[in-house]
PDB file of N, CA and C in Angstrom:
ATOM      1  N   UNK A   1      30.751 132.138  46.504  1.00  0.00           N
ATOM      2  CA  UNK A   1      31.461 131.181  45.691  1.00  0.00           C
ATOM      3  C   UNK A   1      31.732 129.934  46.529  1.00  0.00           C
ATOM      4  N   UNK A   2      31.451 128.485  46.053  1.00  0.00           N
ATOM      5  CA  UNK A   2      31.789 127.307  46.843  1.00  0.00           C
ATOM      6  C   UNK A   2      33.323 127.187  46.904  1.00  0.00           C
ATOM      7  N   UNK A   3      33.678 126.873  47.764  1.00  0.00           N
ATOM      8  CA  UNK A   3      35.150 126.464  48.168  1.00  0.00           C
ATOM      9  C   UNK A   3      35.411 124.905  47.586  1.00  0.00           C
ATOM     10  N   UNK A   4      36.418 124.672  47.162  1.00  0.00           N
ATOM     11  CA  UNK A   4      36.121 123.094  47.344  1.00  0.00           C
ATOM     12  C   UNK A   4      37.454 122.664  47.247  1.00  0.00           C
ATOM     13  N   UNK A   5      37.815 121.313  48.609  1.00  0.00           N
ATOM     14  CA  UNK A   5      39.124 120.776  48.917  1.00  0.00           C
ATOM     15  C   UNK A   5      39.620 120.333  47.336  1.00  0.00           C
ATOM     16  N   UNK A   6      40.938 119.839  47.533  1.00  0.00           N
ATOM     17  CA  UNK A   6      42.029 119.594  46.321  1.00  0.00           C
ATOM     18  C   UNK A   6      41.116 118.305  46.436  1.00  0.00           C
ATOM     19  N   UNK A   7      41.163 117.586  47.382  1.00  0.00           N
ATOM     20  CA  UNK A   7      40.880 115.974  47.222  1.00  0.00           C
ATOM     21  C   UNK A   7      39.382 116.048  46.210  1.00  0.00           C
ATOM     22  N   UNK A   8      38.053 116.907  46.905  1.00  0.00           N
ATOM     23  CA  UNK A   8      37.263 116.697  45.817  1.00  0.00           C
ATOM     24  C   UNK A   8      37.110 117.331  44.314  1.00  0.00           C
ATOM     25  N   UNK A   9      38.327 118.688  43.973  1.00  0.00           N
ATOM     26  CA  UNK A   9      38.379 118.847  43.027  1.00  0.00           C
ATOM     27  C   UNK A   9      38.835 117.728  42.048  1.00  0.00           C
ATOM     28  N   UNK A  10      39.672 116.856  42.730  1.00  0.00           N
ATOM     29  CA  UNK A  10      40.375 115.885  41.987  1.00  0.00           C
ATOM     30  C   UNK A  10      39.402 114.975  41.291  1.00  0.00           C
ATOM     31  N   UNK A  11      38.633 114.712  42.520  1.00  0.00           N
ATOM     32  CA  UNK A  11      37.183 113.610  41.971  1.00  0.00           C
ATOM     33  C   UNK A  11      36.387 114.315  40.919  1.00  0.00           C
ATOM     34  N   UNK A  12      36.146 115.237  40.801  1.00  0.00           N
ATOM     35  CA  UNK A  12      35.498 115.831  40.114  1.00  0.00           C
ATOM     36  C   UNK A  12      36.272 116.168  38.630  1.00  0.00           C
ATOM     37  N   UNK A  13      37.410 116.578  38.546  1.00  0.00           N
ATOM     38  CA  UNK A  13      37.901 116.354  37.182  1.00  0.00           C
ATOM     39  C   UNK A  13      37.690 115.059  36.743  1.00  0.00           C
ATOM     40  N   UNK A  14      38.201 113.987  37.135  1.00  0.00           N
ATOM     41  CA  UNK A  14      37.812 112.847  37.428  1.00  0.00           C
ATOM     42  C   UNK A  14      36.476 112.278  36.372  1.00  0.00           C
ATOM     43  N   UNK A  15      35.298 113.083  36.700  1.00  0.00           N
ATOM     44  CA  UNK A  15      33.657 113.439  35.936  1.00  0.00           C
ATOM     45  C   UNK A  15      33.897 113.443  35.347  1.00  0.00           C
ATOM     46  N   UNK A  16      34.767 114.480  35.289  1.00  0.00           N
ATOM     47  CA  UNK A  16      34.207 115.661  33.862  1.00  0.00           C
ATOM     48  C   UNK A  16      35.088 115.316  32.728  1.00  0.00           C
ATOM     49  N   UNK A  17      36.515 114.274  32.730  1.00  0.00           N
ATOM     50  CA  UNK A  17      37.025 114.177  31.971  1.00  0.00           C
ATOM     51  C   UNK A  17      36.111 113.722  30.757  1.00  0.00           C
ATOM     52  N   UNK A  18      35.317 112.972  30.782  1.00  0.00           N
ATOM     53  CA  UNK A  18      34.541 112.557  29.491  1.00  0.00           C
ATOM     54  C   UNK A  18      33.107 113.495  29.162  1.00  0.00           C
ATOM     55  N   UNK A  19      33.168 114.579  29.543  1.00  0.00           N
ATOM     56  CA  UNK A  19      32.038 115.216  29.262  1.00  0.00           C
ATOM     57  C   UNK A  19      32.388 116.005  28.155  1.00  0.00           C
ATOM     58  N   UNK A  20      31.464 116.432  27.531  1.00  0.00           N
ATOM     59  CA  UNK A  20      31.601 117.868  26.582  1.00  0.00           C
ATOM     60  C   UNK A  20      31.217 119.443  26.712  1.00  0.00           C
ATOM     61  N   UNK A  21      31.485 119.670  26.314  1.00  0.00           N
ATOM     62  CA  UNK A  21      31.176 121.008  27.219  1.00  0.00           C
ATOM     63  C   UNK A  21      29.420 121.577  26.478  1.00  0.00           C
ATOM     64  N   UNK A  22      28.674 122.219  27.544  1.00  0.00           N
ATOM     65  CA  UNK A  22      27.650 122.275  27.155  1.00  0.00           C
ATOM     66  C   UNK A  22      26.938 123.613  26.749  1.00  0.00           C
ATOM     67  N   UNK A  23      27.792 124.389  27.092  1.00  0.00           N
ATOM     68  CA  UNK A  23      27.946 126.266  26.766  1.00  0.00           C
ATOM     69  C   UNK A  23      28.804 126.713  26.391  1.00  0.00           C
ATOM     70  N   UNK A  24      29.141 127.474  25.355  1.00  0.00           N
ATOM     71  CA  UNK A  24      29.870 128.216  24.865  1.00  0.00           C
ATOM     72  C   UNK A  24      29.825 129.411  25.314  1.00  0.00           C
ATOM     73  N   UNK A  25      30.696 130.232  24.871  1.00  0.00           N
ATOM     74  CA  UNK A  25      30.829 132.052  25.575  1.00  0.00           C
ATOM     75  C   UNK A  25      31.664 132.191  24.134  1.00  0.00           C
ATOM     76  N   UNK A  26      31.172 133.129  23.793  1.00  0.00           N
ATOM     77  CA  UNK A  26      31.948 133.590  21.953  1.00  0.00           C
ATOM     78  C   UNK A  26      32.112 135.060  22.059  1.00  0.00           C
ATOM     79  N   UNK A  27      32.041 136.128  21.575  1.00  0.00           N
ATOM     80  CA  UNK A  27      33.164 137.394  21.471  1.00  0.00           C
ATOM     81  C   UNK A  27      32.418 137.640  22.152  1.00  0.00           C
ATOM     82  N   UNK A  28      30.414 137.640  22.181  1.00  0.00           N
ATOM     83  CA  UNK A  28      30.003 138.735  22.929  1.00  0.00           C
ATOM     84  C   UNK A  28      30.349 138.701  24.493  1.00  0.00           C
ATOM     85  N   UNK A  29      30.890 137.475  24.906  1.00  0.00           N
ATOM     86  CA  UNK A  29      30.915 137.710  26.176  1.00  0.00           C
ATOM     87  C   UNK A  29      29.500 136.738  27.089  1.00  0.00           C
ATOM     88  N   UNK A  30      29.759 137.228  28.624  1.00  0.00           N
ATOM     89  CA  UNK A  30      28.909 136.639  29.551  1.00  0.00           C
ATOM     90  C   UNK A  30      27.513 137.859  29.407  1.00  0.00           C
ATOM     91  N   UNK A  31      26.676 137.458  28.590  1.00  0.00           N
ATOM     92  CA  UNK A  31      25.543 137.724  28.339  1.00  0.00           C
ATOM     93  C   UNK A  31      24.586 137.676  29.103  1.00  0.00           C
ATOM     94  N   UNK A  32      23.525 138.292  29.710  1.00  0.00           N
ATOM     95  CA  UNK A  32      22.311 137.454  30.323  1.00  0.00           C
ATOM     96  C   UNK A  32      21.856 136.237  29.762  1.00  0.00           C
ATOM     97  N   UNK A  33      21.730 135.890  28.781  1.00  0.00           N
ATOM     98  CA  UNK A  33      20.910 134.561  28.194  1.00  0.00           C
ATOM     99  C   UNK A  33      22.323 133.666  28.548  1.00  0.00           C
ATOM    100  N   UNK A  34      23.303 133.936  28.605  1.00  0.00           N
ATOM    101  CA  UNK A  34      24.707 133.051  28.489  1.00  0.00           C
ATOM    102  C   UNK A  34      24.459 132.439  30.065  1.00  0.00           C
ATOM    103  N   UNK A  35      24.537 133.442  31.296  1.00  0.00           N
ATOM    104  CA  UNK A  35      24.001 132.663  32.286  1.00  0.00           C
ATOM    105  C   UNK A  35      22.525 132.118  32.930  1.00  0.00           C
ATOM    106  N   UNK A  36      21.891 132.208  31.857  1.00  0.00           N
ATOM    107  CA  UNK A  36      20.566 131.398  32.265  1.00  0.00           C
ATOM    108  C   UNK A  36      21.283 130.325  31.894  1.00  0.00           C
ATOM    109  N   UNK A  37      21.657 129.862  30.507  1.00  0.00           N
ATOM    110  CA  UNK A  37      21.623 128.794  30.327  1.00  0.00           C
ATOM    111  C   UNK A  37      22.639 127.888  30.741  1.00  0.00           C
ATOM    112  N   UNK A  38      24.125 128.762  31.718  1.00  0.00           N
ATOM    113  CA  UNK A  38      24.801 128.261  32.214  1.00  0.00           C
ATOM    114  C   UNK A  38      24.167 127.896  33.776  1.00  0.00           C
ATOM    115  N   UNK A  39      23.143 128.982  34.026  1.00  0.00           N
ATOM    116  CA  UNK A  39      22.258 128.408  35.229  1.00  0.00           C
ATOM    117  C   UNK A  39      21.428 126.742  34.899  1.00  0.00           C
ATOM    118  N   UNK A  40      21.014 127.004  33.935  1.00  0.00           N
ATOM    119  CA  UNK A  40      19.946 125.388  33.802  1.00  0.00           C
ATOM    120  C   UNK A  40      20.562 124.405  33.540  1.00  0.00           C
ATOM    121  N   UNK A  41      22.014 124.619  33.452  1.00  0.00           N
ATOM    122  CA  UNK A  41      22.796 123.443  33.285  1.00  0.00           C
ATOM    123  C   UNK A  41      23.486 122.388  34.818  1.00  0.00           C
ATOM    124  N   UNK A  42      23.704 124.183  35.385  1.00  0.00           N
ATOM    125  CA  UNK A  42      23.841 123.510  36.689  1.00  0.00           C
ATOM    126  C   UNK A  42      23.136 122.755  37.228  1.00  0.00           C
ATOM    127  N   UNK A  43      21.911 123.241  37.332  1.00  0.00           N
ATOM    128  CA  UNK A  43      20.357 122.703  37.753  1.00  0.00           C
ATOM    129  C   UNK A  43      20.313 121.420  37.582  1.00  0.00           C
ATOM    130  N   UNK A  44      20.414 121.066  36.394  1.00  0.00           N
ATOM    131  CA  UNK A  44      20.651 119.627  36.114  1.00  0.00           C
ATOM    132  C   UNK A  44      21.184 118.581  35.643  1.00  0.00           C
ATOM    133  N   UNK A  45      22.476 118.958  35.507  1.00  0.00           N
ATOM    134  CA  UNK A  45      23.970 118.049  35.512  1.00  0.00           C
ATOM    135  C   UNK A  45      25.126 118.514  36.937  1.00  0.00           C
ATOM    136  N   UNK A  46      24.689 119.473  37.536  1.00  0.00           N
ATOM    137  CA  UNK A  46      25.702 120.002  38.841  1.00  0.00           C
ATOM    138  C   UNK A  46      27.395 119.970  38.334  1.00  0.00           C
ATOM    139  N   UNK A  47      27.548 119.192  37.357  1.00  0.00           N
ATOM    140  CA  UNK A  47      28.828 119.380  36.252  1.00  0.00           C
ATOM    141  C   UNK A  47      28.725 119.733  35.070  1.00  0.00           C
ATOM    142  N   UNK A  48      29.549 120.894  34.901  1.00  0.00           N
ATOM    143  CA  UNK A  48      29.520 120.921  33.252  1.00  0.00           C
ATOM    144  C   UNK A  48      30.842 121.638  33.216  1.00  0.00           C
ATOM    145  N   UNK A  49      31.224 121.332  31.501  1.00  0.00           N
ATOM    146  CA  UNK A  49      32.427 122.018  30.969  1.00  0.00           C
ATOM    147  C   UNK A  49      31.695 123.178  30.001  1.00  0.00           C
ATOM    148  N   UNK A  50      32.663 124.174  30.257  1.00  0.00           N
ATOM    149  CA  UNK A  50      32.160 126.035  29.561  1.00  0.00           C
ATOM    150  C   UNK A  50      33.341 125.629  28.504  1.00  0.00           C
ATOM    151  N   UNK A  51      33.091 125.761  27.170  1.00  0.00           N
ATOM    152  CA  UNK A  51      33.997 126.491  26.099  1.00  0.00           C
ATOM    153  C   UNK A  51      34.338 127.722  26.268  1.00  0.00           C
ATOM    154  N   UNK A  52      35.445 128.093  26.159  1.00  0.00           N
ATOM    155  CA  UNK A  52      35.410 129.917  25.857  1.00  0.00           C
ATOM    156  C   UNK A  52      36.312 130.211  24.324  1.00  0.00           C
ATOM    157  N   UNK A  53      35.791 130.656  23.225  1.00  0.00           N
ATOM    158  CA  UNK A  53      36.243 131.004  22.064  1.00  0.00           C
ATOM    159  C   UNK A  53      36.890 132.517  22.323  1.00  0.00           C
ATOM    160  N   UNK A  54      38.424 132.354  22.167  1.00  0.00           N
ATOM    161  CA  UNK A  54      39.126 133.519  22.739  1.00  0.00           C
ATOM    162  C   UNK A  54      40.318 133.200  23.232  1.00  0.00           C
ATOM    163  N   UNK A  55      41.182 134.040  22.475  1.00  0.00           N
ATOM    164  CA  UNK A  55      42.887 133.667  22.648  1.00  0.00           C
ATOM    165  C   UNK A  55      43.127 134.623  24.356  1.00  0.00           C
ATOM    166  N   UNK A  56      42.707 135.188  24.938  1.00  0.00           N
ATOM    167  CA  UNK A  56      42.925 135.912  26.120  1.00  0.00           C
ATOM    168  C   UNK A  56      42.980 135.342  27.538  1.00  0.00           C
ATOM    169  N   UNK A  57      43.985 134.777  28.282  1.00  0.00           N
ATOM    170  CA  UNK A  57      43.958 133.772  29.094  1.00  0.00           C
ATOM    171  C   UNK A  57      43.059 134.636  30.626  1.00  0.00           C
ATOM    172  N   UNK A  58      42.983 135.773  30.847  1.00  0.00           N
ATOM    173  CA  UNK A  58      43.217 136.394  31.563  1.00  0.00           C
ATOM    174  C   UNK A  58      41.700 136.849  31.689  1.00  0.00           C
ATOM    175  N   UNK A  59      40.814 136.859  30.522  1.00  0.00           N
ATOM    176  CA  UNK A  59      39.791 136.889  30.417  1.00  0.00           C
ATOM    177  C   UNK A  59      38.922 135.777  30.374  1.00  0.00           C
ATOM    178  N   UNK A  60      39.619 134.772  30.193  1.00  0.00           N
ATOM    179  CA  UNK A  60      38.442 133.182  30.645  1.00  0.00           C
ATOM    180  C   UNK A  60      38.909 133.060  32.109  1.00  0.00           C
ATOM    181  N   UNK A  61      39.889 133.785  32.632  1.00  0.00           N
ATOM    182  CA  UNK A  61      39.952 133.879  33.955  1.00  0.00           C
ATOM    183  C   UNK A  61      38.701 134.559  34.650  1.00  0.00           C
ATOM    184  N   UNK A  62      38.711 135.820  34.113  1.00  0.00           N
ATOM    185  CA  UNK A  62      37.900 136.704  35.250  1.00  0.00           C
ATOM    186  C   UNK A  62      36.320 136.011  34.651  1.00  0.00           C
ATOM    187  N   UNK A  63      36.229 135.331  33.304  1.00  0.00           N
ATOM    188  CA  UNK A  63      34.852 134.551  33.246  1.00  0.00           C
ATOM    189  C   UNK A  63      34.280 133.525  34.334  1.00  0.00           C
ATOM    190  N   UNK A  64      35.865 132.917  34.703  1.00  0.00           N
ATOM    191  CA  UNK A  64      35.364 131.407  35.526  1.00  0.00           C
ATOM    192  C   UNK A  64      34.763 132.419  36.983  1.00  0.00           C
ATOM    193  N   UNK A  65      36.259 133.590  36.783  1.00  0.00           N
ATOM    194  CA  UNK A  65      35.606 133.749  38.716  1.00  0.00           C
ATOM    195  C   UNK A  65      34.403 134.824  38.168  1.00  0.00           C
ATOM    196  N   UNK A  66      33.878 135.051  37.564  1.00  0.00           N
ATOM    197  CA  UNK A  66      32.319 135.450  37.438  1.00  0.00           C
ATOM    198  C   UNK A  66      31.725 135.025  37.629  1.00  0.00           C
ATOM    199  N   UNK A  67      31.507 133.785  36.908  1.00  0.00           N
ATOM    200  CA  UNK A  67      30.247 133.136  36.972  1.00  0.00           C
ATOM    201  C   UNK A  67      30.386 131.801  38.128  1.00  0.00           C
ATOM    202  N   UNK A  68      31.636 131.876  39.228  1.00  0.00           N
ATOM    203  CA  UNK A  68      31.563 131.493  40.174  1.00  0.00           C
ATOM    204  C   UNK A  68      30.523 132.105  41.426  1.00  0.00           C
ATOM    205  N   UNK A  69      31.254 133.382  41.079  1.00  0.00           N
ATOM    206  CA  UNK A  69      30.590 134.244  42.262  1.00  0.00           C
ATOM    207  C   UNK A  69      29.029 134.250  42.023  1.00  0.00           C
ATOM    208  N   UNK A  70      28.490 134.353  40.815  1.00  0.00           N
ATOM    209  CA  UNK A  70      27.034 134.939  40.565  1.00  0.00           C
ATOM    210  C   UNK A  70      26.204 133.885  40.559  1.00  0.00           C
ATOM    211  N   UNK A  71      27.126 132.683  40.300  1.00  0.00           N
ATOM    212  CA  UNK A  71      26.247 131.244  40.198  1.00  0.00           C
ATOM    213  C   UNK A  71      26.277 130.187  41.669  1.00  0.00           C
ATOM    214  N   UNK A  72      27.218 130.900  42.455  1.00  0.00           N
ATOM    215  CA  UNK A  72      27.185 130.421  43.933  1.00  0.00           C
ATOM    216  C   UNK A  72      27.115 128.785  43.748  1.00  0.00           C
ATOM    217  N   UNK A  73      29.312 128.755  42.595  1.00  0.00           N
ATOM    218  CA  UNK A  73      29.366 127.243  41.701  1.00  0.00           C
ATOM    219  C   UNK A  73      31.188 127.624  42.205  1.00  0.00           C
ATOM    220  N   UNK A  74      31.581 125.833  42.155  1.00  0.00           N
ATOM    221  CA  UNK A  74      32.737 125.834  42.627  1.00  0.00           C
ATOM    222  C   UNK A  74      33.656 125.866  41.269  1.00  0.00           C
ATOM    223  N   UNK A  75      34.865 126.628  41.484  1.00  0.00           N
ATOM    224  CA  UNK A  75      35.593 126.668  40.041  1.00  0.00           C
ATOM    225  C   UNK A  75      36.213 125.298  40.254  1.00  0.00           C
ATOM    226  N   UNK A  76      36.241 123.993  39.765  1.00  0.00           N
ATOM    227  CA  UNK A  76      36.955 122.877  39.102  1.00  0.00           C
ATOM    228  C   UNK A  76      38.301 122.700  38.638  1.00  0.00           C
ATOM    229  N   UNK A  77      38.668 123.515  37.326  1.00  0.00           N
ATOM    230  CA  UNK A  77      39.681 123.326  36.597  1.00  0.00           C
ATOM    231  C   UNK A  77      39.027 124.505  35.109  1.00  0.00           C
ATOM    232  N   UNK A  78      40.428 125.321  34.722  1.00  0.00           N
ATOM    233  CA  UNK A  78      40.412 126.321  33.417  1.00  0.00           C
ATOM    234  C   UNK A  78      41.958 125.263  33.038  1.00  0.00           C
ATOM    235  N   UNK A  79      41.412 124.760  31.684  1.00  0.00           N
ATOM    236  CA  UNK A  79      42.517 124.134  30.883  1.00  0.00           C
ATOM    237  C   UNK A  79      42.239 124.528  29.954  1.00  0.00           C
ATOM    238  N   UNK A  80      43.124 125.179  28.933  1.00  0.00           N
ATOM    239  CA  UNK A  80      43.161 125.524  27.870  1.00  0.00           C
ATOM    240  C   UNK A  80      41.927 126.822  27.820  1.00  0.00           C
ATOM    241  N   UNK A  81      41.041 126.586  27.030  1.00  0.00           N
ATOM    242  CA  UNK A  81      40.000 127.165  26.460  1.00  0.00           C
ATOM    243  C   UNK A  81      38.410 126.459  27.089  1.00  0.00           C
ATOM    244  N   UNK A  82      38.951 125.277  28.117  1.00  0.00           N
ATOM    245  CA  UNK A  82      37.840 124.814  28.776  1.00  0.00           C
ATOM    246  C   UNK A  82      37.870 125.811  30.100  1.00  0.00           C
ATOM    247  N   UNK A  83      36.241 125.583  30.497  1.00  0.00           N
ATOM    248  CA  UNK A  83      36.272 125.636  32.330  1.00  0.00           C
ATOM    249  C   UNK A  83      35.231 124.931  32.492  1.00  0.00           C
ATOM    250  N   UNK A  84      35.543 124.038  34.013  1.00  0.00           N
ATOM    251  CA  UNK A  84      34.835 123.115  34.187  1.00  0.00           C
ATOM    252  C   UNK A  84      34.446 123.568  36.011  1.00  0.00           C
ATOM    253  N   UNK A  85      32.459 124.161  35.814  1.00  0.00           N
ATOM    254  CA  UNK A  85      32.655 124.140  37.018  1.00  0.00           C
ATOM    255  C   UNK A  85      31.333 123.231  37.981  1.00  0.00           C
ATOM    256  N   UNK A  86      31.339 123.487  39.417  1.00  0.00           N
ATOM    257  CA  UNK A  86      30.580 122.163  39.794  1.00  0.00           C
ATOM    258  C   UNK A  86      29.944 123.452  41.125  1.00  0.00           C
ATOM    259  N   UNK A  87      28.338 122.772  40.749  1.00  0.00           N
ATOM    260  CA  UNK A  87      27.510 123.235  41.974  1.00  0.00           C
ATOM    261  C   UNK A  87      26.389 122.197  42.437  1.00  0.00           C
ATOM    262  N   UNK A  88      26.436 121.925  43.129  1.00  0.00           N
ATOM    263  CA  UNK A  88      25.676 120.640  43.833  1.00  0.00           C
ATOM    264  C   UNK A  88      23.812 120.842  44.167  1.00  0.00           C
ATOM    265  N   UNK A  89      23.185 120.418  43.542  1.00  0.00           N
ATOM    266  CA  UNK A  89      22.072 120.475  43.564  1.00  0.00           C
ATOM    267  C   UNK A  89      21.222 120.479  44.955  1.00  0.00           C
ATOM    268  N   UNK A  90      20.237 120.857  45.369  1.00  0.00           N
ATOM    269  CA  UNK A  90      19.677 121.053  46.536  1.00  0.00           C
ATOM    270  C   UNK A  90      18.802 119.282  46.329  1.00  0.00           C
ATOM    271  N   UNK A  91      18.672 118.781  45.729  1.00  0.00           N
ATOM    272  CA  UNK A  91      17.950 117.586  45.711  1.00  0.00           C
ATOM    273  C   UNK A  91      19.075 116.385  46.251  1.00  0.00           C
ATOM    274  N   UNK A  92      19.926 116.468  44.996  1.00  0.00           N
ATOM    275  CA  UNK A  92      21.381 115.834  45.843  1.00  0.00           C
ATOM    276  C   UNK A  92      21.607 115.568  47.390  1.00  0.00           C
ATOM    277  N   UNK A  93      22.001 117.418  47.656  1.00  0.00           N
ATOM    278  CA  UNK A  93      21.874 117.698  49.017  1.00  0.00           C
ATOM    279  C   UNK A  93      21.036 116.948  50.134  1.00  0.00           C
ATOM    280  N   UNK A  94      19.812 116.976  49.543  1.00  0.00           N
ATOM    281  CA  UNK A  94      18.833 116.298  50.552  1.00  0.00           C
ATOM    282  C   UNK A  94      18.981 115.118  50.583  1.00  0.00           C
ATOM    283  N   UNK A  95      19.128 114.022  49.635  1.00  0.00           N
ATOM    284  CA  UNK A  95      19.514 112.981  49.550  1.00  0.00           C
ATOM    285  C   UNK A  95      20.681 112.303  50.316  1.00  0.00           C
ATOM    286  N   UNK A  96      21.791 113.185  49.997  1.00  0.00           N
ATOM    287  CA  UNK A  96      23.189 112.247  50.785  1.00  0.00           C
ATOM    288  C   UNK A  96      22.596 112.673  52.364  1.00  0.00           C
ATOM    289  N   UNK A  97      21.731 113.914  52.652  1.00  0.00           N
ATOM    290  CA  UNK A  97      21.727 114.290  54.744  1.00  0.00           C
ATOM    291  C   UNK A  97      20.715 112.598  54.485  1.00  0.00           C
ATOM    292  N   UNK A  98      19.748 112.525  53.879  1.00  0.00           N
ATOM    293  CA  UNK A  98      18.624 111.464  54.727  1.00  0.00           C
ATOM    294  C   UNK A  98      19.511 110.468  54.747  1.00  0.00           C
ATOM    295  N   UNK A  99      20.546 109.872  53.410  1.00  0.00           N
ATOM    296  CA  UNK A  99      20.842 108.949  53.710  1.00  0.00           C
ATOM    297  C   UNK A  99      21.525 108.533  55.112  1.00  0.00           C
ATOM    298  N   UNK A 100      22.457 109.980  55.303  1.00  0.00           N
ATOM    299  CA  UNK A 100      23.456 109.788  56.553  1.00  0.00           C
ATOM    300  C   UNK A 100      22.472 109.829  57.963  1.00  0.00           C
ATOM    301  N   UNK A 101      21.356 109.875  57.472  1.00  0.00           N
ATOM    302  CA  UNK A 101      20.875 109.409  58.961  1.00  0.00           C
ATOM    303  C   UNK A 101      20.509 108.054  59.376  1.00  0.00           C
ATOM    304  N   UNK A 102      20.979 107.850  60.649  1.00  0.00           N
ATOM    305  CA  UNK A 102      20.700 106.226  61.192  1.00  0.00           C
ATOM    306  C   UNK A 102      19.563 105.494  60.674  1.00  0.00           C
ATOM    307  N   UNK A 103      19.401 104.521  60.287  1.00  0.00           N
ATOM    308  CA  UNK A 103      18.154 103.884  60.321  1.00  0.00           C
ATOM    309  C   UNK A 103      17.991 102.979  61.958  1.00  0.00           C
ATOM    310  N   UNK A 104      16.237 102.718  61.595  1.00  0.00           N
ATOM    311  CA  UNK A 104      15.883 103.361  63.139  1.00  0.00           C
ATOM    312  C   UNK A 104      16.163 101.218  63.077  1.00  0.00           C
ATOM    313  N   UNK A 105      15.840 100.673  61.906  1.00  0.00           N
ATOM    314  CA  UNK A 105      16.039  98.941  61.551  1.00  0.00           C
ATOM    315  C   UNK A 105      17.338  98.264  62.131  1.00  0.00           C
ATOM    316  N   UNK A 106      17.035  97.664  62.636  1.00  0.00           N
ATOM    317  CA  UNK A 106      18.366  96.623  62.785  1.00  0.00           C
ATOM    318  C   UNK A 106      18.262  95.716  61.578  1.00  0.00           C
ATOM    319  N   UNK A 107      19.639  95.454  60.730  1.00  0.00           N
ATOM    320  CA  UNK A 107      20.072  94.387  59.927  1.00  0.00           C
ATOM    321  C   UNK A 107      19.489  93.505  60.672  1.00  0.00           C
ATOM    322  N   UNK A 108      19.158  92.353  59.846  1.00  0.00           N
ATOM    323  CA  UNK A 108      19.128  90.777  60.017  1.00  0.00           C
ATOM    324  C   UNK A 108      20.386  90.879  59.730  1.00  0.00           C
ATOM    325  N   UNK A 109      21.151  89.576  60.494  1.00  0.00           N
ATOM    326  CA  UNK A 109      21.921  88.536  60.227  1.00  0.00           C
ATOM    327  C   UNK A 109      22.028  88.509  58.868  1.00  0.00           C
ATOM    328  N   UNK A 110      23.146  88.043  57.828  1.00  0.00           N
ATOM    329  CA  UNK A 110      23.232  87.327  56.631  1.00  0.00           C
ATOM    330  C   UNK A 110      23.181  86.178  56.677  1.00  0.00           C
ATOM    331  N   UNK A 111      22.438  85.346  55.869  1.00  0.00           N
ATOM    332  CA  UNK A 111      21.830  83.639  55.806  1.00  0.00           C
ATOM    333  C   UNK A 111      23.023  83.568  55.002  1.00  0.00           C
ATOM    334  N   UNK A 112      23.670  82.075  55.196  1.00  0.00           N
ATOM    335  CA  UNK A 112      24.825  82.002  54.528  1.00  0.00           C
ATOM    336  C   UNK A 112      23.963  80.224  53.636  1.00  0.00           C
ATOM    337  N   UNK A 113      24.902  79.446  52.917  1.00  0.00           N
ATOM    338  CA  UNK A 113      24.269  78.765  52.256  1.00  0.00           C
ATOM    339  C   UNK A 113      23.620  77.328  52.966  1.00  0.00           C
ATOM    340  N   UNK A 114      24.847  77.002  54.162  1.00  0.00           N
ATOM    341  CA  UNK A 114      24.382  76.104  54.651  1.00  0.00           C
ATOM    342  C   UNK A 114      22.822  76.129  55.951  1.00  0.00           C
ATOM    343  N   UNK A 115      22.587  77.533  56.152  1.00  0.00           N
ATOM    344  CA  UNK A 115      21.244  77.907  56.517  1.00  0.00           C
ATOM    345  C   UNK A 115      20.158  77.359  56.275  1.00  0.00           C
ATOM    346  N   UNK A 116      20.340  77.775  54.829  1.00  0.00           N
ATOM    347  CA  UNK A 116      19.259  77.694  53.524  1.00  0.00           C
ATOM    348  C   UNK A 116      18.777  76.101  53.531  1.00  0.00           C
ATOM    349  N   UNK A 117      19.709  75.287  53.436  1.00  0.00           N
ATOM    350  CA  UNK A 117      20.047  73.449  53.276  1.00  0.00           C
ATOM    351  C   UNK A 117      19.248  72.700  54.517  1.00  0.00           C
ATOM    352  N   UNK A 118      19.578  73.439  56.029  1.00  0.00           N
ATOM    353  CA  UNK A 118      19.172  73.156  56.776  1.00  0.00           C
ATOM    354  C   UNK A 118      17.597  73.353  57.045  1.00  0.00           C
ATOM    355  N   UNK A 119      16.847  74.685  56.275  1.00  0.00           N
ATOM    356  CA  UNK A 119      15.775  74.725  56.910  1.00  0.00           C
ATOM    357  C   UNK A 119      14.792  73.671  56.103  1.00  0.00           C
ATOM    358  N   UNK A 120      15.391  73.134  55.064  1.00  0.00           N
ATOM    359  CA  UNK A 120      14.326  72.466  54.227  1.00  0.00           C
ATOM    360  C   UNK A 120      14.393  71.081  54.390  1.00  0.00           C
ATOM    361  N   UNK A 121      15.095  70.521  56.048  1.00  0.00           N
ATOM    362  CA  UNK A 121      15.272  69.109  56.204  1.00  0.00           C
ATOM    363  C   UNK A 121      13.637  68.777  57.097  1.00  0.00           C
ATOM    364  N   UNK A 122      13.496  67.526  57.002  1.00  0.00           N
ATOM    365  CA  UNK A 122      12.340  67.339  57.968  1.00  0.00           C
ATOM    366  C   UNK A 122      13.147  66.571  58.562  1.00  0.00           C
ATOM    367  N   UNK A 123      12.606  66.427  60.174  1.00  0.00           N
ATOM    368  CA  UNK A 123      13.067  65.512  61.183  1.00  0.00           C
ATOM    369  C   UNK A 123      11.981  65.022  61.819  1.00  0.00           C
TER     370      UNK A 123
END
């Protein structure tokens, strides 16, 4: 199960406040087909909000930490009848390491305007 600090849970509600939720879970429960398709969601939104249809608080509990553990996904936030959880894509991943590596380029300088004015004088 991902761990994840208060500070980035915060950012992450943050997301998800305007999302809709993109899976439901209804009497039968966490189904096999229920987590494929809560798998392909991860895959490619890394956020999503779960509906759960069901007055039982205790049981959209042991849902979130289910499909935390099995989906190797960080639990977010259980409000109400939502759960909102977040697993970070391996493409993502690769993306923010290359960015954080040095580039090998030195910046130019920034040309400011009176630069520009100057190079187009003849003398």
């Amino acid at each position: 199960m991902l761990q994840l600090t208060a500070d980035e849970r915060r950012a992450l509600r943050a997301r998800a406040h305007g999302l809709n939720p993109v899976v439901s879970i209804s009497q039968n429960g966490l189904s096999e087909s229920v987590l494929k398709e809560i798998d392909a969601s991860l895959k490619s939104h890394e956020l999503i909000k779960i509906r759960v249809y069901g007055d039982d608080r205790e049981v959209r509990e042991a849902y979130l930490a289910e499909l935390c553990e099995k989906l190797e996904a960080g639990a977010v936030q259980h409000i109400g009848k939502l759960l909102v959880i977040f697993r970070p894509s391996a493409e993502l991943a690769a993306k923010k390491a290359a960015a954080a590596l040095p580039s090998r380029r030195k910046a130019e300088p920034r040309r400011t305007k009176r630069s520009f004015q100057g190079s187009n004088r003849k003398t």
